[in-house]
Protein backbone atom coordinates (compact mmCIF):
# COMPACT_ATOMS: atom_id res chain seq x y z
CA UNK A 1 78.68 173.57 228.01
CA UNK A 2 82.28 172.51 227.62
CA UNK A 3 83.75 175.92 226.36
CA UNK A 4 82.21 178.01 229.60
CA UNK A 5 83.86 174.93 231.72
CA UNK A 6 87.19 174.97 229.67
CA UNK A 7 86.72 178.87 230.54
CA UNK A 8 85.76 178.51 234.34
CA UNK A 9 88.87 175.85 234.95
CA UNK A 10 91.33 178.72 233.03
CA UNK A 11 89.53 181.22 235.74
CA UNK A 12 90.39 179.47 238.59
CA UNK A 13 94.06 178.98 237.32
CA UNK A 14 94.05 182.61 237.00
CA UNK A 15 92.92 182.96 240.73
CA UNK A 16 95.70 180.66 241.73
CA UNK A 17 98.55 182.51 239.31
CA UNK A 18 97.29 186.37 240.44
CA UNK A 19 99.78 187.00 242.59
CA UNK A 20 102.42 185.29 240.87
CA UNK A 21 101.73 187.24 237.34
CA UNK A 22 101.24 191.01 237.42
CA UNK A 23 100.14 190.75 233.88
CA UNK A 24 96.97 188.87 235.02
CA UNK A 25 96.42 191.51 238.06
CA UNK A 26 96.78 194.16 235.43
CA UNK A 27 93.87 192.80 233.46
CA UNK A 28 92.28 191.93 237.06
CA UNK A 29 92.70 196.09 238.24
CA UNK A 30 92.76 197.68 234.40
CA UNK A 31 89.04 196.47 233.38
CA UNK A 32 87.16 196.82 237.19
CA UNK A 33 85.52 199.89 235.59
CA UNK A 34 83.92 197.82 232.53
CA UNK A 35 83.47 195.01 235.02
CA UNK A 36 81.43 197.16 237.35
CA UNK A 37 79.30 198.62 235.54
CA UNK A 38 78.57 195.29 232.61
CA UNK A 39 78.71 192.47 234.72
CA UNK A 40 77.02 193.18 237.74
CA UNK A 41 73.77 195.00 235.77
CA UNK A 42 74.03 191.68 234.01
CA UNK A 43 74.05 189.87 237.12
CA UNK A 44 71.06 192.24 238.41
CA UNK A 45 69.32 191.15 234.90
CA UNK A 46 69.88 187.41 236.45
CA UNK A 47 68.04 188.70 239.56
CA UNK A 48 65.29 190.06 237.86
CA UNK A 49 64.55 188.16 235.56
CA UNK A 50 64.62 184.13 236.67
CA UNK A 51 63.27 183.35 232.79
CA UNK A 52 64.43 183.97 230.09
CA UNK A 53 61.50 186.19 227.80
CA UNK A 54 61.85 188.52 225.25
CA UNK A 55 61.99 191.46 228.02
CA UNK A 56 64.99 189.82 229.02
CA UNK A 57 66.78 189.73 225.80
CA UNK A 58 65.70 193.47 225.59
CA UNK A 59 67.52 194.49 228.43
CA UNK A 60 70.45 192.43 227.56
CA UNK A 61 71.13 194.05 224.38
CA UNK A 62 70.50 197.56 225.80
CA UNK A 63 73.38 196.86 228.71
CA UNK A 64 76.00 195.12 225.30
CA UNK A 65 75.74 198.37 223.22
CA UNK A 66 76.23 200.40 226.45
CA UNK A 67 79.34 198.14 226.71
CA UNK A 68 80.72 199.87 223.77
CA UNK A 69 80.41 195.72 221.97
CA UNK A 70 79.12 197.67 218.92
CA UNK A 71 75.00 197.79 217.72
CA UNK A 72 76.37 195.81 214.98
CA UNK A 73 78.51 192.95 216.69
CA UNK A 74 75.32 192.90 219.38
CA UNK A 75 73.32 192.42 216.44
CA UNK A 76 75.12 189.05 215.55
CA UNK A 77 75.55 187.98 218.70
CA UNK A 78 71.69 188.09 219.92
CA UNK A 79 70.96 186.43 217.03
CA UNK A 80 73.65 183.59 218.01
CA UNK A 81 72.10 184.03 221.69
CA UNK A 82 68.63 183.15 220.51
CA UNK A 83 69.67 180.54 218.55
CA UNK A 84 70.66 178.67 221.15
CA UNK A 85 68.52 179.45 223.70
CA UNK A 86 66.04 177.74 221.24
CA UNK A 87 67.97 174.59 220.26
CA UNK A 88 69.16 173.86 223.50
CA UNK A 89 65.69 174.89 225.29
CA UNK A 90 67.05 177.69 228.15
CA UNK A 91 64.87 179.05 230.02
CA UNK A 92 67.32 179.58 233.22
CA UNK A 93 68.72 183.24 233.31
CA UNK A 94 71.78 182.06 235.62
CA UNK A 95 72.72 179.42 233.35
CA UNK A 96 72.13 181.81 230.33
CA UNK A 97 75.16 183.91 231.71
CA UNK A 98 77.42 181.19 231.45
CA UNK A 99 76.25 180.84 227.39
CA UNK A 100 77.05 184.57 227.48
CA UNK A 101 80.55 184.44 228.48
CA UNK A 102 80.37 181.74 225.80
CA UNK A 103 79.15 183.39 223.01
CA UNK A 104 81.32 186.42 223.65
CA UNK A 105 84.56 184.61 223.90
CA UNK A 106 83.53 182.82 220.58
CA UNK A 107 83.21 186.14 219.09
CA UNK A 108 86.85 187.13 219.51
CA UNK A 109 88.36 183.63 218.81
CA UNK A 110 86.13 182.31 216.23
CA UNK A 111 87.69 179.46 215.17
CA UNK A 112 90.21 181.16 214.09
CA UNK A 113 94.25 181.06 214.69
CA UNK A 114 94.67 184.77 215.67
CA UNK A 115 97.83 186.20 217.03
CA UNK A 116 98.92 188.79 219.35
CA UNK A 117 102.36 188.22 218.59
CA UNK A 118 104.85 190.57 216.81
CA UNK A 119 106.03 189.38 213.28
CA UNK A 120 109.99 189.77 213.97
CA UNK A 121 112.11 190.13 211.31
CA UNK A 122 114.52 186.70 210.81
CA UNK A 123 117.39 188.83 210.25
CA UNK A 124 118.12 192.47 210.12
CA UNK A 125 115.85 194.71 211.91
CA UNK A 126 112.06 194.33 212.99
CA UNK A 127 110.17 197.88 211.30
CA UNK A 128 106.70 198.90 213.46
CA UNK A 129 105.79 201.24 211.63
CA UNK A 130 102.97 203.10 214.31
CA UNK A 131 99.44 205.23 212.71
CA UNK A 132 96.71 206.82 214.30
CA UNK A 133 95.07 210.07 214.80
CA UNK A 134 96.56 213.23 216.96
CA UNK A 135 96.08 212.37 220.45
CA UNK A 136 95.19 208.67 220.64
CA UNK A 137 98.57 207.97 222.90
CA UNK A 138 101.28 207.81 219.93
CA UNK A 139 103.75 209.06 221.00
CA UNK A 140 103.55 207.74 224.70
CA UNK A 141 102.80 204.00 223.04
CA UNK A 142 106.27 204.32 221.26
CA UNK A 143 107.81 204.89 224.16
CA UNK A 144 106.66 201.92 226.21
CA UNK A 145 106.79 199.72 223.21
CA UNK A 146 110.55 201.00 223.06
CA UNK A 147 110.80 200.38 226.89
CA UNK A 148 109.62 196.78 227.06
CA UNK A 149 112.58 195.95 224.06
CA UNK A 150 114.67 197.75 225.75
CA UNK A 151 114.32 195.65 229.31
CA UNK A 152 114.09 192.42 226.33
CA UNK A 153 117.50 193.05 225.92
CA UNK A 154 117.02 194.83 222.42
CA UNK A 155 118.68 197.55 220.92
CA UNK A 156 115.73 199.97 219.84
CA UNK A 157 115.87 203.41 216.94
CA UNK A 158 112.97 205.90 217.10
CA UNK A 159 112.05 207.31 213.76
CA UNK A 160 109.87 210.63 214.10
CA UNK A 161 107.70 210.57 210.52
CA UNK A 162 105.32 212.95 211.73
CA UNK A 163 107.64 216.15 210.67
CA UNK A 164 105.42 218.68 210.42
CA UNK A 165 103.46 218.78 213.78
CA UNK A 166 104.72 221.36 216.38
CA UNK A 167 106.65 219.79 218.74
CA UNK A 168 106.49 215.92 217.34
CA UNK A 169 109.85 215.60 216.55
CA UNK A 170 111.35 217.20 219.93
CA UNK A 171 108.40 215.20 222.02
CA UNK A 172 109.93 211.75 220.33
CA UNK A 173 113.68 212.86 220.73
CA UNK A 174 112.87 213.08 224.51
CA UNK A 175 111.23 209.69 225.05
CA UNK A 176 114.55 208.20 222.90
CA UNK A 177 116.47 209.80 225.13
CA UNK A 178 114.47 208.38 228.48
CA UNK A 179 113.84 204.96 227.14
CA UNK A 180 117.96 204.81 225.81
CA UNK A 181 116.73 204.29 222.87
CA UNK A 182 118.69 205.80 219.73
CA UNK A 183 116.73 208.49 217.58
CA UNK A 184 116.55 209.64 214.10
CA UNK A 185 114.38 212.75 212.87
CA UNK A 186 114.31 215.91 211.35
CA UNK A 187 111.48 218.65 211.39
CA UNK A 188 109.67 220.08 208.62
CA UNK A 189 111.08 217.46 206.21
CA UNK A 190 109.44 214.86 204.18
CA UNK A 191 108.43 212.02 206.06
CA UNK A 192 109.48 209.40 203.59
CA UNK A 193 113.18 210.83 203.13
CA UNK A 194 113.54 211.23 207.21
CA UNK A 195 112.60 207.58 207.39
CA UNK A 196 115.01 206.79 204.50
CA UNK A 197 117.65 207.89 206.39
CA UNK A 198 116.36 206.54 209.60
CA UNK A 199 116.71 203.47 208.41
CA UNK A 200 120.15 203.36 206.84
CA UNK A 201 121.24 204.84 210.42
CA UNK A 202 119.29 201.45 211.82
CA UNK A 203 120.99 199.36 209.58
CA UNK A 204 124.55 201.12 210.10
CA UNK A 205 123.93 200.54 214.23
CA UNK A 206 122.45 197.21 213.63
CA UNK A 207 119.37 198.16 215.87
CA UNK A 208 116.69 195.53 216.55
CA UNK A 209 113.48 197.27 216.76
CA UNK A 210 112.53 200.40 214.72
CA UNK A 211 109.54 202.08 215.77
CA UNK A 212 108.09 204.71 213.61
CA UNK A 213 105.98 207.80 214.05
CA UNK A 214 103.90 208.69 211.57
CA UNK A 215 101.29 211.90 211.03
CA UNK A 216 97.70 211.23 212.37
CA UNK A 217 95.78 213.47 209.92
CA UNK A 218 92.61 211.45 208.95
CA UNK A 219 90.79 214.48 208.48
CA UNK A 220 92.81 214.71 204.44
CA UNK A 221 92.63 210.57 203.86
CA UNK A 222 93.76 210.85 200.15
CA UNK A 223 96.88 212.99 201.28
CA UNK A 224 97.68 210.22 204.44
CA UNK A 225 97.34 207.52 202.31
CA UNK A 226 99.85 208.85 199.40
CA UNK A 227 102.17 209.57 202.30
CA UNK A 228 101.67 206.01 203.65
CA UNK A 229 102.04 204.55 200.50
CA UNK A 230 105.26 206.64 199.71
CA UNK A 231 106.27 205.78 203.72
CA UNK A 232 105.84 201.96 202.71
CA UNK A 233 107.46 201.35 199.82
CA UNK A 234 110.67 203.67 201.03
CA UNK A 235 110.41 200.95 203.95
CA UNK A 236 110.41 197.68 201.62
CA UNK A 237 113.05 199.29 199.29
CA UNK A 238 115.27 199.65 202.43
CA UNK A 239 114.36 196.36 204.05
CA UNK A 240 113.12 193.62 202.60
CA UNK A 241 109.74 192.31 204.17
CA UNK A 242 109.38 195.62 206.05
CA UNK A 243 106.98 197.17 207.46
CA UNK A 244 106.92 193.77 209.56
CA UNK A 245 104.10 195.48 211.63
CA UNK A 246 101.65 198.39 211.20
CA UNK A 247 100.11 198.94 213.74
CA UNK A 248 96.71 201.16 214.31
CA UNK A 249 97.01 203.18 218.27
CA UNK A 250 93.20 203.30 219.53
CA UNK A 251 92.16 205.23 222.43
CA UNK A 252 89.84 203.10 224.27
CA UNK A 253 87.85 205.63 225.79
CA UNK A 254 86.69 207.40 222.55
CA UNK A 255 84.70 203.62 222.24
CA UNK A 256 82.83 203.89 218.58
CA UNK A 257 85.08 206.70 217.52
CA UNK A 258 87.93 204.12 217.61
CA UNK A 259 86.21 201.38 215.56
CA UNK A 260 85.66 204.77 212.96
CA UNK A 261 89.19 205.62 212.97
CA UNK A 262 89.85 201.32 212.41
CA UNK A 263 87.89 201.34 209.50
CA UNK A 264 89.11 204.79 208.13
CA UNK A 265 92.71 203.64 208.57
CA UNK A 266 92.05 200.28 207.02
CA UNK A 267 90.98 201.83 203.66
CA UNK A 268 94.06 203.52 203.39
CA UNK A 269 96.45 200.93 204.43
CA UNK A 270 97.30 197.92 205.63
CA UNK A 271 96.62 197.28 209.47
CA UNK A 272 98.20 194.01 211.00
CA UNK A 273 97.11 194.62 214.84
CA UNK A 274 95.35 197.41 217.20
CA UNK A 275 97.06 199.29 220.25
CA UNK A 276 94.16 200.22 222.45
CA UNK A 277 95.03 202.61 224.90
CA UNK A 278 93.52 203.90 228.39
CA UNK A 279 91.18 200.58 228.69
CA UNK A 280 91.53 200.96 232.42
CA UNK A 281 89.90 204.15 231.91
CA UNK A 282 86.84 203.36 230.19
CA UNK A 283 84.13 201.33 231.14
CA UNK A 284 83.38 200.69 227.77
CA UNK A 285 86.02 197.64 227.85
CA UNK A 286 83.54 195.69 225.06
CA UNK A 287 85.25 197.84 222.29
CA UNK A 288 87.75 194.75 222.28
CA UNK A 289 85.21 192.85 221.04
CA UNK A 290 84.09 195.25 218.61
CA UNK A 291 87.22 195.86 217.15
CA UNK A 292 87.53 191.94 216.14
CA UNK A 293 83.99 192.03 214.92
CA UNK A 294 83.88 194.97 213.05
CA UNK A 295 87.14 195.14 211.38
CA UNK A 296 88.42 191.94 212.05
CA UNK A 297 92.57 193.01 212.75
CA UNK A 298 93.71 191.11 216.21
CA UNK A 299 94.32 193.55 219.28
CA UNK A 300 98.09 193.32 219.80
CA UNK A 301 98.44 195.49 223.14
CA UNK A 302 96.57 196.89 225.39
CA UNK A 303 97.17 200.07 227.75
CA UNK A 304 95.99 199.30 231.67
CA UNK A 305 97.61 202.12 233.13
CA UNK A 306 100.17 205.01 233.34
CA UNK A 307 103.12 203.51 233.95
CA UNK A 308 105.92 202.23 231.17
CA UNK A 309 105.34 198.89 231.87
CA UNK A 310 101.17 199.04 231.71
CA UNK A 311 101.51 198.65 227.97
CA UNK A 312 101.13 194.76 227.52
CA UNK A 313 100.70 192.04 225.34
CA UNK A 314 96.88 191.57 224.87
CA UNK A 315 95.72 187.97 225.95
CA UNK A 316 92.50 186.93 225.07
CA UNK A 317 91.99 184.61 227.97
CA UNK A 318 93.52 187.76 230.97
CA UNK A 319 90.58 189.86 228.86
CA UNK A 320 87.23 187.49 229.90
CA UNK A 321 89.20 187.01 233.27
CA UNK A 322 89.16 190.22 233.98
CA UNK A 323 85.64 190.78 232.60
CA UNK A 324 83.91 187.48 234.20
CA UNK A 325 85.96 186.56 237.27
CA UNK A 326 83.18 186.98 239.22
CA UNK A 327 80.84 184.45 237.68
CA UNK A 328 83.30 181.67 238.72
């Protein structure tokens, strides 16, 4: 059992750091509504069942796909589950919560080195070039993306590449200009020429971070992914190794629809980390999982509240905290 113990002993250093890290209280507060309703019916599974029986492992499965963890990734997981409770002869429901926690953190780590950190540009500046559909949080992600550079000490360009939409341009123009950010965009032009000249004005200012808006019209996928395609290799042609991140905005409470949209936007181009948004909204938190499952790109931020500063770095370890503290 020496992951779940690894786990427990990074728990109760989590305890002791709460109050010292608001990040950690932000996973603590932002996932009490997946934590409520997962963890304690799978603590009232504990109660009612003291073996483990194949009524048990019924019930479990029902309460991980109404978690939002995806029939598919529940799938491979109770699969892993009984697998183990065979080899390593369980029979104890209590004890079979801490292979739970387990299983699921193995699920998102899986031997593998992912990151959550942002591939920065050695020299010149870092592109982010932001996708996703109408109404995920774009816009609003931009801004607190270009907020947290902006109290890094960075000097940040907007680039509005979704021309055509009512209102986009003017809505991005007005988070620049609360965020102090600079801004570059013109409406009802092509996206790939406003982001040509976005970037020479980004290069002229020697900006850090460009962030990028882009349409969200899955609804036409061969027209988004010409644009894209045009969008990228304007990019590359401007700045070599750019787009340095692309970067897929999810709203977590739309739970399956999201890992549709993931999959949609991965056919059409190329995804290097997830921006889930409202996750202390939902309490279908398991979509994290999901996500790394099903379309295997690394969550890179996630959104715990309204305020600038809830958009933060997603941390793998604050995630099962906030889901498990109270199995410590």
């Amino acid at each position: 059992m020496g992951l779940f113990n690894k786990l427990k002993n990074i728990f109760q250093n989590k305890e002791k750091e709460i109050n010292q890290d608001e990040n950690i209280e932000k996973y603590d507060k932002g996932l009490e509504k997946t934590r409520n309703e997962f963890v304690s019916k799978l603590n009232l599974l504990g109660i009612k069942y003291t073996k483990v029986n194949e009524e048990y492992f019924e019930e479990l499965e029902n309460l991980l796909i109404m978690a939002d963890i995806g029939v598919k990734t529940v799938m491979n997981f109770m699969d892993r589950l009984r697998k183990r409770v065979k080899s390593e002869n369980i029979t104890d429901t209590k004890y079979l919560q801490e292979v739970i926690v387990d299983e699921l953190f193995i699920i998102y780590v899986n031997n593998e080195s992912i990151t959550d950190k942002i591939n920065m540009a050695l020299e010149g500046p870092t592109v982010i070039l932001m996708v996703g559909v109408n109404g995920v949080g774009k816009t609003t992600t931009i801004a607190k993306l270009a907020n947290k550079y902006k109290n890094e000490g960075k000097k940040v360009l907007m680039i509005a590449g979704d021309t055509f939409r009512a209102g986009a341009v003017e809505q991005l123009k007005i988070w620049a200009e609360r965020t102090d950010s600079l801004f570059y965009g013109k409406e009802n032009s092509d996206p790939a020429g406003v982001i040509f000249d976005g970037l020479v004005k980004a290069k002229e200012e020697n900006v850090d971070i460009v962030l990028i808006d882009t349409a969200g019209r899955l609804h036409n996928k061969i027209n988004l992914m010409k644009e894209l395609e045009k969008i990228n290799k304007v990019i590359g042609n401007q700045i070599n190794g750019a787009p340095h991140e692309t970067l897929l905005v999810i709203d977590a409470t739309t739970g399956q629809n999201g890992i549709m949209q993931a999959k949609a936007f991965k056919e059409i181009t190329n995804i290097t980390g997830i921006v889930l948004t409202k996750l202390d909204g939902t309490a279908k938190g398991g979509i994290v999982l999901a996500i790394k499952e099903e379309v295997n790109i690394p969550v890179k931020f996630v959104g715990l509240g309204e305020k600038m500063t809830d958009l933060i770095t997603f941390d793998i370890e604050n995630y099962i905290y906030g889901l498990f503290k109270e199995f410590l």
